[in-house]
Protein backbone atom coordinates (compact mmCIF):
# COMPACT_ATOMS: atom_id res chain seq x y z
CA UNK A 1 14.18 2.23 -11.96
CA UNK A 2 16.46 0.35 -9.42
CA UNK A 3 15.96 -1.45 -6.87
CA UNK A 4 16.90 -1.63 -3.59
CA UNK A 5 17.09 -5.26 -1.82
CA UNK A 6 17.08 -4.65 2.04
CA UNK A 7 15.06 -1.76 2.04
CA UNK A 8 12.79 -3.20 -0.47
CA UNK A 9 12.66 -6.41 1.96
CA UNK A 10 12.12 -4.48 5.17
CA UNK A 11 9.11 -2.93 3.32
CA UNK A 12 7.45 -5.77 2.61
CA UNK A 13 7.92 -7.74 5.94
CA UNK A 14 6.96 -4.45 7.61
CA UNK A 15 3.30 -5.08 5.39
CA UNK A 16 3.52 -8.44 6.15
CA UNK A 17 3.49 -7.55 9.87
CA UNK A 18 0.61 -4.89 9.56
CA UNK A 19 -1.17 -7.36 7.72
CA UNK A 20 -1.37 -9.85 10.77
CA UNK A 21 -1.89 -7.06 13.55
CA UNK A 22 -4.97 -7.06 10.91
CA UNK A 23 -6.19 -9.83 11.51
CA UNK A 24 -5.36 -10.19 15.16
CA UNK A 25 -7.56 -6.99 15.44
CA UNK A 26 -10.74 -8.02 13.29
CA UNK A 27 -13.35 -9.91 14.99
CA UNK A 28 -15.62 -10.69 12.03
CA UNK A 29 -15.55 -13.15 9.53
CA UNK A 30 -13.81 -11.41 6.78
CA UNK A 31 -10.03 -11.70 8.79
CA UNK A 32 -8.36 -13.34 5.98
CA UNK A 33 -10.06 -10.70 2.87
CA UNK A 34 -8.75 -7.45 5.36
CA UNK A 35 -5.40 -9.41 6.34
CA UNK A 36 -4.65 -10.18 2.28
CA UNK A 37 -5.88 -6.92 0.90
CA UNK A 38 -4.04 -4.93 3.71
CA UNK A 39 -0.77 -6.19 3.01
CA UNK A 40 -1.26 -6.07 -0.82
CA UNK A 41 -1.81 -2.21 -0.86
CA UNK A 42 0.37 -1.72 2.35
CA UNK A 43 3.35 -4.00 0.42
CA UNK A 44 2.78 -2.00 -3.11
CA UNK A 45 3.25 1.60 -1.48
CA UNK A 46 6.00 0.60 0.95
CA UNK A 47 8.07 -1.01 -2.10
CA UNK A 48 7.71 2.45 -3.89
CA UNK A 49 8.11 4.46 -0.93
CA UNK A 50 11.80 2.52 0.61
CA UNK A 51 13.08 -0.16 -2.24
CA UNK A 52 13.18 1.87 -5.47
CA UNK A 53 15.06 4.67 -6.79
CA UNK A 54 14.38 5.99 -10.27
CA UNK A 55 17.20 7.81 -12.51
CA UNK A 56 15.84 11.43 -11.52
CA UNK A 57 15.98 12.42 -8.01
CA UNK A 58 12.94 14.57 -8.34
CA UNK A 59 11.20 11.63 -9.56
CA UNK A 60 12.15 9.26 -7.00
CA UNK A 61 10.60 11.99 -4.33
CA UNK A 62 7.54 12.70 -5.92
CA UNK A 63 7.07 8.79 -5.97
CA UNK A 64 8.23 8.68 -2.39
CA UNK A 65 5.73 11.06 -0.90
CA UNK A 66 2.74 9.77 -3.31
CA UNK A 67 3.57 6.15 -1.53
CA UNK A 68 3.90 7.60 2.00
CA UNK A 69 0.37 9.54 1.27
CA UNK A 70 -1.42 6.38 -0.01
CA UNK A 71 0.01 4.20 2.57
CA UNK A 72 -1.20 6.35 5.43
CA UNK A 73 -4.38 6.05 3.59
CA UNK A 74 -4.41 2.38 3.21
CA UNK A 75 -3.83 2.01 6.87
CA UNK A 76 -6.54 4.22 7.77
CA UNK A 77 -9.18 2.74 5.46
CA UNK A 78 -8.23 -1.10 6.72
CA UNK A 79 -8.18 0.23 10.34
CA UNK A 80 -12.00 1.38 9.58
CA UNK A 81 -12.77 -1.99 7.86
CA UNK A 82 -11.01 -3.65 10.89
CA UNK A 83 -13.19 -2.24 13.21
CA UNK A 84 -16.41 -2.82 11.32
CA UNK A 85 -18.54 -5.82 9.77
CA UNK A 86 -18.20 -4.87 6.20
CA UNK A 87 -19.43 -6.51 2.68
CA UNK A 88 -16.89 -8.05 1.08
CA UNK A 89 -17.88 -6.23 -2.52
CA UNK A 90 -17.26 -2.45 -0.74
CA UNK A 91 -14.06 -3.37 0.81
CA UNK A 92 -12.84 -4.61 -2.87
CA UNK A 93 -14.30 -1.82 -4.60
CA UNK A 94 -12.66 0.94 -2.89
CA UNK A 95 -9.13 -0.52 -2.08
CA UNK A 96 -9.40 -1.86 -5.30
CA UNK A 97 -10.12 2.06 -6.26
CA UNK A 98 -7.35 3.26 -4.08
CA UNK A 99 -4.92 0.69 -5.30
CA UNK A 100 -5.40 1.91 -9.35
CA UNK A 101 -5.35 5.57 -8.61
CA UNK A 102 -2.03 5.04 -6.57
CA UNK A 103 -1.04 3.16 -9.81
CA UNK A 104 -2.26 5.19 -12.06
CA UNK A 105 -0.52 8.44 -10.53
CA UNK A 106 2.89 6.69 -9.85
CA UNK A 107 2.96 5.86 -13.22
CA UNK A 108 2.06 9.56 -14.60
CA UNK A 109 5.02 10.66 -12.61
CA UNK A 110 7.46 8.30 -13.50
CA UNK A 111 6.95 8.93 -17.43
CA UNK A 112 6.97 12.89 -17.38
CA UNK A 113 10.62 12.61 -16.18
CA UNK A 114 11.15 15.33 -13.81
């Protein structure tokens, strides 16, 4: 695995800025819980998806579109949150869900070495 500084920056200033259009959005009191949790799962699938390259190409795709998939999915489940009062125990739960399957996958395809 190698990565890639500028692209691996731009990735996580990119989360950084969906992360505060976040909280800009959200009127209830949970701004700071959707703000940090959106730009922790947004941050972990950009990395993967722009600022690393592993030593198969076929690998470094698969991992590419699994990150683009769970991003889009990350910013469609913190939109929804962003739009609604929600307890602070479901948010966690199924980001926190979300983030270890991502994990959990990516990892699956980076040791079968295709």
């Amino acid at each position: 695995m190698k990565v890639k500084f500028v692209p691996a920056l731009v990735a996580v200033l990119l989360s950084a800025l969906i992360a505060y259009g976040l909280f800009s959005i959200h009127k209830f009191d949970n701004k700071i819980l959707l703000s940090v949790g959106g730009f922790v799962f947004c941050a972990a699938t950009l990395f993967f998806a722009f600022g690393v390259n592993f030593n198969l190409p076929r690998t470094t795709t698969n991992i590419r579109f699994l990150s683009i998939t769970f991003f889009f999915i990350a910013l469609v489940s913190n939109l929804i949150f962003c739009f609604i009062n929600f307890y602070v125990p479901i948010y966690v739960i199924l980001n926190g869900i979300l983030v270890l399957i991502f994990i959990l996958i990516a990892y699956s395809i980076a040791k079968a070495k295709m």
